[in-house]
Protein backbone atom coordinates (compact mmCIF):
# COMPACT_ATOMS: atom_id res chain seq x y z
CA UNK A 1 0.00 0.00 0.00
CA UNK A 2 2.77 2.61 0.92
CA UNK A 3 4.33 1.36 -2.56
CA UNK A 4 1.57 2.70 -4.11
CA UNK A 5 0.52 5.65 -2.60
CA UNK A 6 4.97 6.82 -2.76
CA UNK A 7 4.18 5.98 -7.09
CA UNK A 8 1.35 8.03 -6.46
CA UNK A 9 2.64 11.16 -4.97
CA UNK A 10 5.99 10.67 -7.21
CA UNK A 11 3.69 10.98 -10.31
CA UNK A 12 1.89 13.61 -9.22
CA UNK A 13 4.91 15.96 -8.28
CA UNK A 14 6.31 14.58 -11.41
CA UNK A 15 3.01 15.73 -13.49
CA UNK A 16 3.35 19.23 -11.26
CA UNK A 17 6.39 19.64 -12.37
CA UNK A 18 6.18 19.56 -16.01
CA UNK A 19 3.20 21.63 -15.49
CA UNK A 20 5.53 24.44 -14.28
CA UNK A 21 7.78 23.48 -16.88
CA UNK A 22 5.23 24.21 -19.70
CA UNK A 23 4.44 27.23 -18.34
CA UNK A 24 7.52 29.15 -17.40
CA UNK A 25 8.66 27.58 -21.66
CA UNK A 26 5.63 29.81 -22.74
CA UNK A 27 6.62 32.70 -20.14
CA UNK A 28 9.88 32.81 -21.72
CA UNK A 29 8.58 32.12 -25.32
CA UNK A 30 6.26 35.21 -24.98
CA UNK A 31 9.49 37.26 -23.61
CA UNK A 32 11.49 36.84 -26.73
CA UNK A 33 8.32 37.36 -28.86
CA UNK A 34 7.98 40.72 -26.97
CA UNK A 35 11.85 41.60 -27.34
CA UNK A 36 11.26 40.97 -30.97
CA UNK A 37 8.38 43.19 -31.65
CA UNK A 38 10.02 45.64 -29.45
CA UNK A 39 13.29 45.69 -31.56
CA UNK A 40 11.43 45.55 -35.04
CA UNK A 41 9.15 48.96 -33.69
CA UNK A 42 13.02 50.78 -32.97
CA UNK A 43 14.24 49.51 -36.18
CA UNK A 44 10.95 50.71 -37.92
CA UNK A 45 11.73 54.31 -36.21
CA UNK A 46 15.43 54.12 -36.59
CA UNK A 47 14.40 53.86 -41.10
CA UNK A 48 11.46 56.41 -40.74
CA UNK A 49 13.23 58.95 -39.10
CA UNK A 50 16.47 58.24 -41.92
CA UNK A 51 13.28 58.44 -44.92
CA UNK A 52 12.44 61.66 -43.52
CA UNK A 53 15.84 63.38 -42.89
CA UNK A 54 16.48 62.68 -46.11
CA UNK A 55 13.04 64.57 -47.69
CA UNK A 56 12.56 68.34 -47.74
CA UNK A 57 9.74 70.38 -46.52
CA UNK A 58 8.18 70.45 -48.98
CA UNK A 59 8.04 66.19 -49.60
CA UNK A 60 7.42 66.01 -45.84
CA UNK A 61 3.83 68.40 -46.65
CA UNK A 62 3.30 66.32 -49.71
CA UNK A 63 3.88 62.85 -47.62
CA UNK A 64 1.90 64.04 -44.33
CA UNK A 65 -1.35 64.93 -47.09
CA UNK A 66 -1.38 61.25 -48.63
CA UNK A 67 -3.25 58.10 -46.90
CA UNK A 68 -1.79 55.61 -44.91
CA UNK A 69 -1.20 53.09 -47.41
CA UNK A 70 0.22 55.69 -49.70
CA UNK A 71 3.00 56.63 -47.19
CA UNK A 72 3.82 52.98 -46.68
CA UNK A 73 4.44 52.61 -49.99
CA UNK A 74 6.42 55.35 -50.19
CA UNK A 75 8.85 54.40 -47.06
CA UNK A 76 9.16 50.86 -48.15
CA UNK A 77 10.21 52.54 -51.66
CA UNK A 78 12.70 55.42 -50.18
CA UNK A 79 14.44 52.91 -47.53
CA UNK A 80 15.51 50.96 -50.38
């Protein structure tokens, strides 16, 4: 009886532990997904603020009038 109930317990620490395995792999999963996105915003910053250093005042108007899509174009286009 002991035997069974030290197999028991065993297995169930055992199953609590790769429970708090699993989730401190997804904590640290979501950590590097945020450290990505953070680093790919700075780097999207870092090449819009180079686009528009290199533009005059008169392209900055001109960009600042057209829509969204339009000005996404336009970076991707510039950058390159």
């Amino acid at each position: 009886m002991a035997d069974k109930v030290i197999k028991y317990m065993s297995q169930e620490w055992i199953d609590q532990l790769n429970e708090e395995f699993e989730q401190l792999s997804i904590n640290d999963s979501i950590r590097m997904e945020n450290a990505r996105i953070k680093w790919a915003r700075e780097e999207g910053q870092k090449e819009l603020i180079q686009t528009l250093q290199r533009m005059s005042t008169e392209e900055h108007n001109e960009f600042l009038k057209k829509p969204l899509e339009e000005i996404q174009d336009t970076l991707k286009t510039k950058s390159q």
